[in-house]
Each structure stands twice: as C-alpha cells, then as structure tokens.
PDB file of N, CA and C in Angstrom:
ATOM      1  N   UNK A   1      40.765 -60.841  23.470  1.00  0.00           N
ATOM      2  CA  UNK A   1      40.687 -62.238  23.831  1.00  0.00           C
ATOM      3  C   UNK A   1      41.245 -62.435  25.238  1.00  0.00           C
ATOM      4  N   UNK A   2      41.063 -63.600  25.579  1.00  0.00           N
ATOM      5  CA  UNK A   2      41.837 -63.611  27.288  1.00  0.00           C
ATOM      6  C   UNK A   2      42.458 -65.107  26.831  1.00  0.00           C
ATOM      7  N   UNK A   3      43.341 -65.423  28.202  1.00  0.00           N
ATOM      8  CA  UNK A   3      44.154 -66.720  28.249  1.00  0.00           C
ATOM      9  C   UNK A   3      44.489 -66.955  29.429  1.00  0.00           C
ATOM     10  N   UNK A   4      44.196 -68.169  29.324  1.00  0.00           N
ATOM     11  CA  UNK A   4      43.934 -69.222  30.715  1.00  0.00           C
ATOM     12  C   UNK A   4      45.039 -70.195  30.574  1.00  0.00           C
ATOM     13  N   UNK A   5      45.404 -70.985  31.588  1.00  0.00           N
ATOM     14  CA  UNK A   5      45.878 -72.314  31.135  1.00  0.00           C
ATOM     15  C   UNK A   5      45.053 -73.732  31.144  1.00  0.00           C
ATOM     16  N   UNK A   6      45.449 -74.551  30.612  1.00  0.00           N
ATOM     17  CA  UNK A   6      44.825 -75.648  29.994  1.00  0.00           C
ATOM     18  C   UNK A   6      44.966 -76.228  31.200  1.00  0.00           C
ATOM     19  N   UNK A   7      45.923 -76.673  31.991  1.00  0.00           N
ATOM     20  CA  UNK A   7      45.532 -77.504  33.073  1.00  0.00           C
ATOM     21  C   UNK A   7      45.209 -77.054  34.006  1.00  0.00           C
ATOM     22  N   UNK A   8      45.128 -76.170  34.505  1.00  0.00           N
ATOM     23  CA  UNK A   8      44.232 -75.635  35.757  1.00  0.00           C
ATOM     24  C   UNK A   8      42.738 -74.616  34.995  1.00  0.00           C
ATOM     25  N   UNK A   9      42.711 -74.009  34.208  1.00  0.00           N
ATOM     26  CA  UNK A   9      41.320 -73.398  34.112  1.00  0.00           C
ATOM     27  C   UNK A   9      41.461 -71.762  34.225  1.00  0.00           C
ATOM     28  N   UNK A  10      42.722 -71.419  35.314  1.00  0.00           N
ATOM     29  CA  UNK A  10      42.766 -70.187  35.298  1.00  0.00           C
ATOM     30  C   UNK A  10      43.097 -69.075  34.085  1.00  0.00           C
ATOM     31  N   UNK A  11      42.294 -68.109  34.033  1.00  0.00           N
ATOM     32  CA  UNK A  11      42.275 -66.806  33.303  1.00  0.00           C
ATOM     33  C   UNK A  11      43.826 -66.001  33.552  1.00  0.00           C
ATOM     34  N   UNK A  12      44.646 -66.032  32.852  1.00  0.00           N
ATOM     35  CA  UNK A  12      45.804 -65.477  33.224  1.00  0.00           C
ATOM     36  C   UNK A  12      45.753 -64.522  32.809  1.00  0.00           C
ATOM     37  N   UNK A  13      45.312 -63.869  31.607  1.00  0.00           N
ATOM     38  CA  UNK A  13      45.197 -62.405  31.070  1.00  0.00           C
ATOM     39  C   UNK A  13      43.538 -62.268  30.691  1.00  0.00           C
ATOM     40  N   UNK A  14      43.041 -61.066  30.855  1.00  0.00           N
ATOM     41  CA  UNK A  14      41.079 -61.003  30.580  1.00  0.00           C
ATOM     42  C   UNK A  14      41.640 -60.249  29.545  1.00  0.00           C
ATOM     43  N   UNK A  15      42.767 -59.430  28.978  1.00  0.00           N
ATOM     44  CA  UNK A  15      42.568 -58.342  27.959  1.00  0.00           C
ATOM     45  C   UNK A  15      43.593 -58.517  27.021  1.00  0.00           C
ATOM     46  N   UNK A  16      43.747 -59.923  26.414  1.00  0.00           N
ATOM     47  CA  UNK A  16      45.127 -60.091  25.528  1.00  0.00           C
ATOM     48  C   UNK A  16      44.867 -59.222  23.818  1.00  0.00           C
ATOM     49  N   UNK A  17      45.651 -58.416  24.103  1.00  0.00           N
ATOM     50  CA  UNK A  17      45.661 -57.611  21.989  1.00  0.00           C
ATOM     51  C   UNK A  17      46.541 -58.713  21.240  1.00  0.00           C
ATOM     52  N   UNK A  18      45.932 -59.030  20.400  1.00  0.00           N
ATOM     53  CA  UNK A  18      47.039 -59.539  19.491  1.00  0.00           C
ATOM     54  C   UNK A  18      47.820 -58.601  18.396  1.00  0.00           C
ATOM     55  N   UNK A  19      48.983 -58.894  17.674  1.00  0.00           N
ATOM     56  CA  UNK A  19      49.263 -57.706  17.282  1.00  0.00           C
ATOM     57  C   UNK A  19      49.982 -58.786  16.215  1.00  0.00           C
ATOM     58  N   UNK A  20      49.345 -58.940  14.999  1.00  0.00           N
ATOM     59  CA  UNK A  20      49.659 -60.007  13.510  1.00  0.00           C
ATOM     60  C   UNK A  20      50.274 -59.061  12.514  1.00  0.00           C
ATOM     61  N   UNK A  21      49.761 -58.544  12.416  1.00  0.00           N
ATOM     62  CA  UNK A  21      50.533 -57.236  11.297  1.00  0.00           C
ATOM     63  C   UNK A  21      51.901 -56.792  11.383  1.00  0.00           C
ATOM     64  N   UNK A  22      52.538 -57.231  10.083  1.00  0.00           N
ATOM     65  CA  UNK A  22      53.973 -56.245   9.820  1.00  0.00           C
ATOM     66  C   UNK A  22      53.925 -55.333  11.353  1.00  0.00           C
ATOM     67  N   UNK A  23      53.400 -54.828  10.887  1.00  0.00           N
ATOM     68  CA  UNK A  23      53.442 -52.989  11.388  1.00  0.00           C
ATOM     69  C   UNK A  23      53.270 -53.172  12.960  1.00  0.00           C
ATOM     70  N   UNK A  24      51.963 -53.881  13.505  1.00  0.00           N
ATOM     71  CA  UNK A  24      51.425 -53.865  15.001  1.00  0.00           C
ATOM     72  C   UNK A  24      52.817 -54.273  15.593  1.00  0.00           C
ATOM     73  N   UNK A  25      53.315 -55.794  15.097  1.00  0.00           N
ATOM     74  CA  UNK A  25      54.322 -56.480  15.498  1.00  0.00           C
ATOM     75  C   UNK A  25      55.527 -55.776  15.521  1.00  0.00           C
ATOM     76  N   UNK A  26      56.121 -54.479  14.535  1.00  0.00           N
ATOM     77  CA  UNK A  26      56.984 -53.876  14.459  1.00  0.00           C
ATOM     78  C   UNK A  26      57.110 -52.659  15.751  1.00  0.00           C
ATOM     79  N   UNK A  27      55.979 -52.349  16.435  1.00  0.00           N
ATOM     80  CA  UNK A  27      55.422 -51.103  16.865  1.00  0.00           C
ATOM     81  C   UNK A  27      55.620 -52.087  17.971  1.00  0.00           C
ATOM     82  N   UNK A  28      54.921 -53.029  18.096  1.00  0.00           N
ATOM     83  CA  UNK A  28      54.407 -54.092  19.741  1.00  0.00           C
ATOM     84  C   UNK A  28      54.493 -52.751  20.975  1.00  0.00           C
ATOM     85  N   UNK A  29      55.101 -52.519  22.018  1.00  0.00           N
ATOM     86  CA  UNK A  29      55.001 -51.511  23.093  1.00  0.00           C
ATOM     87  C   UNK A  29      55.725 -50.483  22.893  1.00  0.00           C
ATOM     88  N   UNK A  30      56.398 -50.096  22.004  1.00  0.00           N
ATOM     89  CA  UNK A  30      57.143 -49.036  21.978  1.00  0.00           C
ATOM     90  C   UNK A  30      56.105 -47.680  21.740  1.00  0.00           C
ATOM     91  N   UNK A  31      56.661 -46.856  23.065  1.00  0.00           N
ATOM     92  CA  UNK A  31      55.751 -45.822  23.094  1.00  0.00           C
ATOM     93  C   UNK A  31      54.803 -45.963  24.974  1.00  0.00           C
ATOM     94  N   UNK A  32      54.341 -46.929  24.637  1.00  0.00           N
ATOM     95  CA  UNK A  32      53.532 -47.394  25.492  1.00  0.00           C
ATOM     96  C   UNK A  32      54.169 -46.970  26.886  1.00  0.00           C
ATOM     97  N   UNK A  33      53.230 -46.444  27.665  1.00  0.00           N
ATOM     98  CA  UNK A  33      53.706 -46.288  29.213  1.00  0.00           C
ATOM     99  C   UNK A  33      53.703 -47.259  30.214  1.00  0.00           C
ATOM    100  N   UNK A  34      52.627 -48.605  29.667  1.00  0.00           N
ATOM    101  CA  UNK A  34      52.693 -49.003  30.487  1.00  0.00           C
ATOM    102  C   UNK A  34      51.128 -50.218  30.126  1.00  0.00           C
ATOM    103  N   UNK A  35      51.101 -51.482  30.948  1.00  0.00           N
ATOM    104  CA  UNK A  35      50.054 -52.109  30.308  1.00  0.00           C
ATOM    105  C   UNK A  35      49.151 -52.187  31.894  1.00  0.00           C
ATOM    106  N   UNK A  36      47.602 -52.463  31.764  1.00  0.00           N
ATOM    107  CA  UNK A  36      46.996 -52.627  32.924  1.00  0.00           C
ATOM    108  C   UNK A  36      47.303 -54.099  33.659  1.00  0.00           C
ATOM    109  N   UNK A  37      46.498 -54.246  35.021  1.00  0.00           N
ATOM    110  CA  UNK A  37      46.568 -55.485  35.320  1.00  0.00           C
ATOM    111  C   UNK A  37      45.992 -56.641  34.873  1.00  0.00           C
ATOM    112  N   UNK A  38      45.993 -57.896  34.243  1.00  0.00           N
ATOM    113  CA  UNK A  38      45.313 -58.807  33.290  1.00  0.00           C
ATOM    114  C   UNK A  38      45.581 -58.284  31.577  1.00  0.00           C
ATOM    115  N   UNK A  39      46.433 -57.123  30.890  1.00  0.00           N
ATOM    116  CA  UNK A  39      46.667 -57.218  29.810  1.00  0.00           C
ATOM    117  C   UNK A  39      48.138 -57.296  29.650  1.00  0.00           C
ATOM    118  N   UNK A  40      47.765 -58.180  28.094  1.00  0.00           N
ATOM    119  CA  UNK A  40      49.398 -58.156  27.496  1.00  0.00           C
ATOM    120  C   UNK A  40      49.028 -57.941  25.941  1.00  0.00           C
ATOM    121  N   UNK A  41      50.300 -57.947  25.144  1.00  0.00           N
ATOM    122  CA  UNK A  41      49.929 -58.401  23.819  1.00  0.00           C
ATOM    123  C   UNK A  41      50.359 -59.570  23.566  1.00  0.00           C
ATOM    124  N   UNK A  42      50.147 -60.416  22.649  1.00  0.00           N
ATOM    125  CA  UNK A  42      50.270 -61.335  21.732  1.00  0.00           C
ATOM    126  C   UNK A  42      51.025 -60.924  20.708  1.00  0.00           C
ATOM    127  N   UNK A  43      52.365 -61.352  20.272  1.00  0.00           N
ATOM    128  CA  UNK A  43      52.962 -60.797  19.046  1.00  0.00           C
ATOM    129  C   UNK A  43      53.025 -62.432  18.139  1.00  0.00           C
ATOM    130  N   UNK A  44      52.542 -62.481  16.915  1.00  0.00           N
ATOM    131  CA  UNK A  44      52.538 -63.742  16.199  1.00  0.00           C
ATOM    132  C   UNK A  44      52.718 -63.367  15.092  1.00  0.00           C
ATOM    133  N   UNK A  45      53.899 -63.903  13.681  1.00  0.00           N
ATOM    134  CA  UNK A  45      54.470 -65.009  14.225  1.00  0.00           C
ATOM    135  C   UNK A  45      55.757 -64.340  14.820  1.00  0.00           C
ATOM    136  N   UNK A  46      56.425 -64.853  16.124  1.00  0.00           N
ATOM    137  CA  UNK A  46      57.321 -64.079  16.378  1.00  0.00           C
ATOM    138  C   UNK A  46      58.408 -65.374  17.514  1.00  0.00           C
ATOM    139  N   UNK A  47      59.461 -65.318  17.098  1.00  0.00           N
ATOM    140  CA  UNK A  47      60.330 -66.255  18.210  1.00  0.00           C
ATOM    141  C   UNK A  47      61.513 -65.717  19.295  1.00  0.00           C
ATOM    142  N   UNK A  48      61.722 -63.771  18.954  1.00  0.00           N
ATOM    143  CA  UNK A  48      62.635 -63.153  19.611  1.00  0.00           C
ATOM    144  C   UNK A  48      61.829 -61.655  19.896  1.00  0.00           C
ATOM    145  N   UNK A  49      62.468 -61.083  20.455  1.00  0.00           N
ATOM    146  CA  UNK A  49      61.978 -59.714  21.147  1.00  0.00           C
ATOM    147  C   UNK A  49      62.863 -58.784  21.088  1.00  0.00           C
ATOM    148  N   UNK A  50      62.521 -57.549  21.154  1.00  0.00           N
ATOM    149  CA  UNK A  50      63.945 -56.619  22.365  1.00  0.00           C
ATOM    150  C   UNK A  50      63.081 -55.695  23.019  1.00  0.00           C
ATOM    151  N   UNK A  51      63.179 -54.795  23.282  1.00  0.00           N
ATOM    152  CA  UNK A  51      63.123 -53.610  24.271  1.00  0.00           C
ATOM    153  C   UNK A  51      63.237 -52.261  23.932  1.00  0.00           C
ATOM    154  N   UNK A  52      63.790 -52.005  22.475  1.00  0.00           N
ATOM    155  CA  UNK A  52      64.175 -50.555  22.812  1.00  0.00           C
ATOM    156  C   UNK A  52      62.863 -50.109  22.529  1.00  0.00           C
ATOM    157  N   UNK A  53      63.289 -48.398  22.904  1.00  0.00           N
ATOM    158  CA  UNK A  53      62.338 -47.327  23.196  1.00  0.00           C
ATOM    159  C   UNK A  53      61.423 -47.848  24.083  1.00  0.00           C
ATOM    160  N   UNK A  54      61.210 -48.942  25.302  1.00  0.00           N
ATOM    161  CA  UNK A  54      60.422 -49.125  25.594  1.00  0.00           C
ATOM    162  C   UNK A  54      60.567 -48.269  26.977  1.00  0.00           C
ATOM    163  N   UNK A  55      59.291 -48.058  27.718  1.00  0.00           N
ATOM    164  CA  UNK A  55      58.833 -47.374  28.856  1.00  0.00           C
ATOM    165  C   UNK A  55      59.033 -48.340  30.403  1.00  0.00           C
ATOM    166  N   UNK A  56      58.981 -49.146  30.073  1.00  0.00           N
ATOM    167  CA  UNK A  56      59.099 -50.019  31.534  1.00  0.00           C
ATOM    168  C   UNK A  56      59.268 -51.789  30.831  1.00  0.00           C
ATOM    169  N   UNK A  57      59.554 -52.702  32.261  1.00  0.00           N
ATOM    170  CA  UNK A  57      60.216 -53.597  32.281  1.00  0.00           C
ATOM    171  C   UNK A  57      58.669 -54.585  31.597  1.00  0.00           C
ATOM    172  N   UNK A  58      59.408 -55.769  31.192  1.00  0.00           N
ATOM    173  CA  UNK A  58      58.248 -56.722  30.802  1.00  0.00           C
ATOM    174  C   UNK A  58      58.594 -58.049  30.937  1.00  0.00           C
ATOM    175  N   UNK A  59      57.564 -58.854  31.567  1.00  0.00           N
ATOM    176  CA  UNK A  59      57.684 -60.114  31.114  1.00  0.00           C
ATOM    177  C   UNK A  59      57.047 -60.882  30.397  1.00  0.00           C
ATOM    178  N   UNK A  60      57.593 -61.720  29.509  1.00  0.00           N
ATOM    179  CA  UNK A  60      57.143 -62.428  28.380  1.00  0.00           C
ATOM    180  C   UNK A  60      57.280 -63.903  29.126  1.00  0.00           C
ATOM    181  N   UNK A  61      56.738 -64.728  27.679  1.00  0.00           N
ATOM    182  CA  UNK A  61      56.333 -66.061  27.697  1.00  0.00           C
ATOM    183  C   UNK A  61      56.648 -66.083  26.433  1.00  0.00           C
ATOM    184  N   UNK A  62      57.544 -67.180  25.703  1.00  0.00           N
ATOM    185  CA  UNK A  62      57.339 -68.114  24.128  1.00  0.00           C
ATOM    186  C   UNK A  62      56.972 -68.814  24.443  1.00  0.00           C
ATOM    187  N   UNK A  63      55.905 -68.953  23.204  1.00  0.00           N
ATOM    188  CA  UNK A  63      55.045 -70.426  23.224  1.00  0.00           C
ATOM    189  C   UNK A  63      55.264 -71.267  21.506  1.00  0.00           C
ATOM    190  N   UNK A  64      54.998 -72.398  21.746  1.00  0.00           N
ATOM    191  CA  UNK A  64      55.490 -73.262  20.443  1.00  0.00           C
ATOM    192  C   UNK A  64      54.495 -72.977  19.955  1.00  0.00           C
ATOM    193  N   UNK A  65      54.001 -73.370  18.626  1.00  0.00           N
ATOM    194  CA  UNK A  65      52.542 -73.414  17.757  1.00  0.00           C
ATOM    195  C   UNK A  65      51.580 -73.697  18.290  1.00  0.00           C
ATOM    196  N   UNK A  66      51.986 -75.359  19.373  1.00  0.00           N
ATOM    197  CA  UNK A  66      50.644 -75.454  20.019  1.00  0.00           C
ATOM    198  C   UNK A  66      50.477 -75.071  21.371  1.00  0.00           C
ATOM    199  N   UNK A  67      50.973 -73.909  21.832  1.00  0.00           N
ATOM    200  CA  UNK A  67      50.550 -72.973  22.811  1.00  0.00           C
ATOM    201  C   UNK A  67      51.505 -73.339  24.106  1.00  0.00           C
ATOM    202  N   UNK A  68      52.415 -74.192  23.838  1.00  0.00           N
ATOM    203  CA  UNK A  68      53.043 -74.681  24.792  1.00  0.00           C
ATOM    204  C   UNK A  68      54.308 -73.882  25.582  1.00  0.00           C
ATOM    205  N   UNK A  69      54.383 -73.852  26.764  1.00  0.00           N
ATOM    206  CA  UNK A  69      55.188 -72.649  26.844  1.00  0.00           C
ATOM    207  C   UNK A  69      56.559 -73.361  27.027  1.00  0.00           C
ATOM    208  N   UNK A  70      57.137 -72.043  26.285  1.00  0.00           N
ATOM    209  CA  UNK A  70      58.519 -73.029  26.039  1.00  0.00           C
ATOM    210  C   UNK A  70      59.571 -71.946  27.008  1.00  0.00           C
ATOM    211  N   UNK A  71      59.901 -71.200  27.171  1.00  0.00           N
ATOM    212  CA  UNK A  71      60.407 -69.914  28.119  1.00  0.00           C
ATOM    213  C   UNK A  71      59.698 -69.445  28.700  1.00  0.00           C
ATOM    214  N   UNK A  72      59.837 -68.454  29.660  1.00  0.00           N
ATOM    215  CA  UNK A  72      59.692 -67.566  30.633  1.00  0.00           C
ATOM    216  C   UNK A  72      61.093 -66.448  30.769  1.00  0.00           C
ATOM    217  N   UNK A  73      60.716 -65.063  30.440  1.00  0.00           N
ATOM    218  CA  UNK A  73      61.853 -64.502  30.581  1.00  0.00           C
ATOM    219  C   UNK A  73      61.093 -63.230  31.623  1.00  0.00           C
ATOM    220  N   UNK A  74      61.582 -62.763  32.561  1.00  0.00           N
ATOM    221  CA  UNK A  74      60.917 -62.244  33.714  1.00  0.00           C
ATOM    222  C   UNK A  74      61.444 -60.583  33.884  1.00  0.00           C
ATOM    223  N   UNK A  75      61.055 -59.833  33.850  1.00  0.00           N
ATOM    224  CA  UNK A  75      61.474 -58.277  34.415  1.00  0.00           C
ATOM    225  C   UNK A  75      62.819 -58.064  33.348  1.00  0.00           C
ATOM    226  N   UNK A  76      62.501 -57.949  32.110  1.00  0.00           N
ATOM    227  CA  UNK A  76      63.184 -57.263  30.644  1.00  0.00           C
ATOM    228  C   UNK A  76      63.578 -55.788  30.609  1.00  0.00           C
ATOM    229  N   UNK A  77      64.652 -55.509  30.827  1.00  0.00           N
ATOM    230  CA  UNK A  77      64.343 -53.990  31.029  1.00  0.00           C
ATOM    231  C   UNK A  77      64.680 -53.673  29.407  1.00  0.00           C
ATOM    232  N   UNK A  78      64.203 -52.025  29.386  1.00  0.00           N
ATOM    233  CA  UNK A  78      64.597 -51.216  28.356  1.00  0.00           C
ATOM    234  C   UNK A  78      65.754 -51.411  27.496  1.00  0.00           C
ATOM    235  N   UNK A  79      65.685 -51.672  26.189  1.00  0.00           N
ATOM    236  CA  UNK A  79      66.734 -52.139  25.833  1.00  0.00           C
ATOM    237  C   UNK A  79      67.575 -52.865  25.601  1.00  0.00           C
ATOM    238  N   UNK A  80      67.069 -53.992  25.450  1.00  0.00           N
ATOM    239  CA  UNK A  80      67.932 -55.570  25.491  1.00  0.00           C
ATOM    240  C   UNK A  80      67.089 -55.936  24.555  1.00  0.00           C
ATOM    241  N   UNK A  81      67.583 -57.146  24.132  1.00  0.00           N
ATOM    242  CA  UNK A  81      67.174 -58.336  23.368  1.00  0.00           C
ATOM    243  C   UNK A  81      67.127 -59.597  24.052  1.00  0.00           C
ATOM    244  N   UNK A  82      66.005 -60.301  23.300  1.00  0.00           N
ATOM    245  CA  UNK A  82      66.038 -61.547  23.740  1.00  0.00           C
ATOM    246  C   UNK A  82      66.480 -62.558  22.722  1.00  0.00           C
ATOM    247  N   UNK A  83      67.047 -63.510  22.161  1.00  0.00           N
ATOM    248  CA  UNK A  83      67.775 -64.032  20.770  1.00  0.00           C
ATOM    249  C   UNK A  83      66.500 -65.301  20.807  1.00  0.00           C
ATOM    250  N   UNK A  84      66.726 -65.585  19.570  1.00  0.00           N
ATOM    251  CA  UNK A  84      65.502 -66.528  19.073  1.00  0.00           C
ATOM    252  C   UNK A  84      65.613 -67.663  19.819  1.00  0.00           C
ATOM    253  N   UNK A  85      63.996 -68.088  20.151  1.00  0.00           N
ATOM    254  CA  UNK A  85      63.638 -69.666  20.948  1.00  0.00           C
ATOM    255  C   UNK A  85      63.294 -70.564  19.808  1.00  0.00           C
ATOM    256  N   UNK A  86      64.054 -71.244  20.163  1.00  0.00           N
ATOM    257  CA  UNK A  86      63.891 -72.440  19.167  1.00  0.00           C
ATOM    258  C   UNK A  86      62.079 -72.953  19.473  1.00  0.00           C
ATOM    259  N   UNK A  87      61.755 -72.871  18.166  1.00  0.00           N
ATOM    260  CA  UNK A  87      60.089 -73.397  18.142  1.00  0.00           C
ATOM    261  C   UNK A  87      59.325 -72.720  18.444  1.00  0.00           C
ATOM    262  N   UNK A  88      59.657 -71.290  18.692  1.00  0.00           N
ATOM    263  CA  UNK A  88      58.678 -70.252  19.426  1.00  0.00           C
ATOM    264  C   UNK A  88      57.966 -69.775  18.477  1.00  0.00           C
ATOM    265  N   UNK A  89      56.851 -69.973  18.081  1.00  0.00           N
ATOM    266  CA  UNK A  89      55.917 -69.260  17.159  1.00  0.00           C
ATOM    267  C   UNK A  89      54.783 -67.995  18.050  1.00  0.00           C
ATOM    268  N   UNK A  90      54.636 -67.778  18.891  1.00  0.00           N
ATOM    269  CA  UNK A  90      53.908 -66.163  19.569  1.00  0.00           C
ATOM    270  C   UNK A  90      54.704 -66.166  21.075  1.00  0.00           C
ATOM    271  N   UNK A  91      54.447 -64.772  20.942  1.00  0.00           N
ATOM    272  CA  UNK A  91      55.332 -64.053  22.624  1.00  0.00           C
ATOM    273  C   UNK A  91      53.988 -63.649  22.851  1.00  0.00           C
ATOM    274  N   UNK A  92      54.141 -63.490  24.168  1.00  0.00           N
ATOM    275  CA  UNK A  92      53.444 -63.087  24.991  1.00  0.00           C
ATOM    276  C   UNK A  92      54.068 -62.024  26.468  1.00  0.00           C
ATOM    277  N   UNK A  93      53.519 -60.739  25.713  1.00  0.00           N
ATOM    278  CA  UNK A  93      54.425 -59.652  26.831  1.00  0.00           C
ATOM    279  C   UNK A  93      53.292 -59.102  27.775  1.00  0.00           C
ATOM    280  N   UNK A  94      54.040 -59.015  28.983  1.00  0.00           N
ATOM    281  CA  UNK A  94      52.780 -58.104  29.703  1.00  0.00           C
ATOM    282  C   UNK A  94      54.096 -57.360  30.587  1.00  0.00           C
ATOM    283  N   UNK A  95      53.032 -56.345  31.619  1.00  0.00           N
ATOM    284  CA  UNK A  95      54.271 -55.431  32.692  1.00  0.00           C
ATOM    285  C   UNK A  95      54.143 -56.116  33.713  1.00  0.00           C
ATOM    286  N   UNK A  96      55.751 -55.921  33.862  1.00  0.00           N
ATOM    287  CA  UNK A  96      56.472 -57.057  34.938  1.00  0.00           C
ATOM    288  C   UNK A  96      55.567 -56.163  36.653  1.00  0.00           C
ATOM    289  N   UNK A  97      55.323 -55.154  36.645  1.00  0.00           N
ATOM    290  CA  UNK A  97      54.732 -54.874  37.742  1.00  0.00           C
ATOM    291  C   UNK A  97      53.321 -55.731  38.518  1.00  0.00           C
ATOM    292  N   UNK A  98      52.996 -56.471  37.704  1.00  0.00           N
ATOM    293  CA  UNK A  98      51.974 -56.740  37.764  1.00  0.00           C
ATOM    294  C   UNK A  98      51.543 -58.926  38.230  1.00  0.00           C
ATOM    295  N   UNK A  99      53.148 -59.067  37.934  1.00  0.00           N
ATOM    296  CA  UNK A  99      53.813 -60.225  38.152  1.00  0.00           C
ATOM    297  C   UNK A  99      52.580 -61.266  37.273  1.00  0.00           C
ATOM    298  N   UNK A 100      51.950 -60.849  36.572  1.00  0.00           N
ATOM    299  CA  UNK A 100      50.988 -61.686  35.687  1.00  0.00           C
ATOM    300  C   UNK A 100      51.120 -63.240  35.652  1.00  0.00           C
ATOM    301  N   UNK A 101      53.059 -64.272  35.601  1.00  0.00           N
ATOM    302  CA  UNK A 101      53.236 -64.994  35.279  1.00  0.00           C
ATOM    303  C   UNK A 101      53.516 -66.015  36.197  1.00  0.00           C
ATOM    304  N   UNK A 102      52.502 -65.406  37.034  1.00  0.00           N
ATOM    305  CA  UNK A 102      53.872 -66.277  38.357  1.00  0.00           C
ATOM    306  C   UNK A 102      52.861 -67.792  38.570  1.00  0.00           C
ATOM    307  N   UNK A 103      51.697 -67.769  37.758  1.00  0.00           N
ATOM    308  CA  UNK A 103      51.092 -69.374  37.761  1.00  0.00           C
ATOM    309  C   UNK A 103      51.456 -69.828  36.461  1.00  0.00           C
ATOM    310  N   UNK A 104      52.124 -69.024  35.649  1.00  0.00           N
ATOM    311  CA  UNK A 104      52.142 -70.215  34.428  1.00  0.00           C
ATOM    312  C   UNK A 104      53.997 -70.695  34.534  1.00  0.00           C
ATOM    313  N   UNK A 105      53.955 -71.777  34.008  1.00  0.00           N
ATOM    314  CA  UNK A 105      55.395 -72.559  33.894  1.00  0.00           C
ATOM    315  C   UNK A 105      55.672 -72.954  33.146  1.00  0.00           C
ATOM    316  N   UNK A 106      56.554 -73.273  32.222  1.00  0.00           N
ATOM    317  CA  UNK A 106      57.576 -73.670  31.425  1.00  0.00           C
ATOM    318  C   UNK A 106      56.859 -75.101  31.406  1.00  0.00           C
ATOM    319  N   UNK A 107      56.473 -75.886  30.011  1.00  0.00           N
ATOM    320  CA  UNK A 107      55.580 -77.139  30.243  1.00  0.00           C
ATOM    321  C   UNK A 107      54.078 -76.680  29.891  1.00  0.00           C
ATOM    322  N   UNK A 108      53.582 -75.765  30.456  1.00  0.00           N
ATOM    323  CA  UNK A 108      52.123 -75.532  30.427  1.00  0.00           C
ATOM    324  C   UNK A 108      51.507 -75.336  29.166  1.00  0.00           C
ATOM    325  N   UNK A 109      50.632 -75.516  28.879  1.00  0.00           N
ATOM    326  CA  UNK A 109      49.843 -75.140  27.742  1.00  0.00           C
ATOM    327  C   UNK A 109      48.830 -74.137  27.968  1.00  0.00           C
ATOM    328  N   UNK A 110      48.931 -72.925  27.055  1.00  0.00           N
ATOM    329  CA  UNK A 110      48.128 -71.975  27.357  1.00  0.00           C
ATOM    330  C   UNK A 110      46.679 -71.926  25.961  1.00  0.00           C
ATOM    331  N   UNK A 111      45.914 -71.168  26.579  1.00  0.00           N
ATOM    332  CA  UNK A 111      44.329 -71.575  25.328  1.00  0.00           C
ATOM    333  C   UNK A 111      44.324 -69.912  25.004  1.00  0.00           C
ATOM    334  N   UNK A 112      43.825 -69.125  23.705  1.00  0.00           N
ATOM    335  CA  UNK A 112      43.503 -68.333  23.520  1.00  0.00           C
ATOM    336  C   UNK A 112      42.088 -68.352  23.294  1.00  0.00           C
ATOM    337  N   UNK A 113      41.174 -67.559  24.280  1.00  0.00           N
ATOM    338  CA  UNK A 113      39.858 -67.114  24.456  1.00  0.00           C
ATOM    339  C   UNK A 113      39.546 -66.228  23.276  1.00  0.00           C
ATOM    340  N   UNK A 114      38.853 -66.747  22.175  1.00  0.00           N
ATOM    341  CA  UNK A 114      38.007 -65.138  22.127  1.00  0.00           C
ATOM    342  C   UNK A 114      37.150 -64.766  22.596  1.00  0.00           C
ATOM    343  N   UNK A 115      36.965 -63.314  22.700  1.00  0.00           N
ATOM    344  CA  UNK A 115      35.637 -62.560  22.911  1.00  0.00           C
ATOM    345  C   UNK A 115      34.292 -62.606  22.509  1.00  0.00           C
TER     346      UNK A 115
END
C-alpha cells in the first residue's frame, strides 16, 4: 500500500508493509538491514516500540485510529524504547537515512493507499 497525506496529496511512502499479526508485529525490523527509499512498515494495533536487535536507526510516526498523527519520534537508535502514546493505534517506521518524514507533522492526517 502507499501513504500520502490528506492535506497536501503527497505520497509519503509508495511501499508501506503492514505487519497485523502476533508474530509480523513481534518480528517488525529485527533482523532487517535496512529499509529502501519510500518504504516503511505499518505495525497495527500498536501504541509503543523499541529497537532491540535492530540494524540501523528509525523514524517513526503514531497515529490515532483516525490516521492522525499524534508523534514524531526521529533517528531511534538500536535499542531503546519508546513508552506508550496515548491514543496511538498504528506506528509507522521507516530508515531515518532516508529522512522520509520531514513533510509530515504532528496534526496531519495520513490516508492508507491500497494497491
């Protein structure tokens, strides 16, 4: 699927995975070397994060139910946690190399595209 934002139109990710399952959601990047430019995953339902075993830095987005972004947490390194967002029902991670987030803001409403 991809994701744009609602008030401007722009495509912020062309290659979003979602990852709903126990298991996907348990797994989310660990392992992973690394994500391309325009992908992230989608972890749902989910309101906190961490890092370990992970390969490189990430930045995320919580969004409320109705897609609204409620945080921005920017260049996550290996190993940390992030503690629960109040109202956050899906994260949204991608690699911080790639600065993916730097049009969406805190306020925005984001749309999930399918394919």
């Amino acid at each position: 699927m991809k994701i744009s934002i609602v008030e401007t139109g722009k495509v912020v990710f062309e290659n979003a995975v979602p990852a709903e399952t126990f298991f996907s959601r348990l797994r989310g990047l660990m392992g992973v070397k690394g994500l391309g430019r325009g992908e992230c995953l989608v972890i749902s339902p989910c309101s906190s994060i961490h890092t370990f075993f992970m390969k490189f830095d990430i930045d995320v987005v919580f969004l409320g139910k109705d897609l609204r972004v409620l945080r921005i947490e920017k260049r996550i390194k290996p190993g940390k946690m992030v503690m629960p967002i109040k109202g956050a029902r899906y994260v949204v991670e991608s690699d911080s190399r790639w600065d993916s987030l730097k049009e969406i803001h805190e306020g925005n409403i984001l749309e999930f595209i399918k394919d």
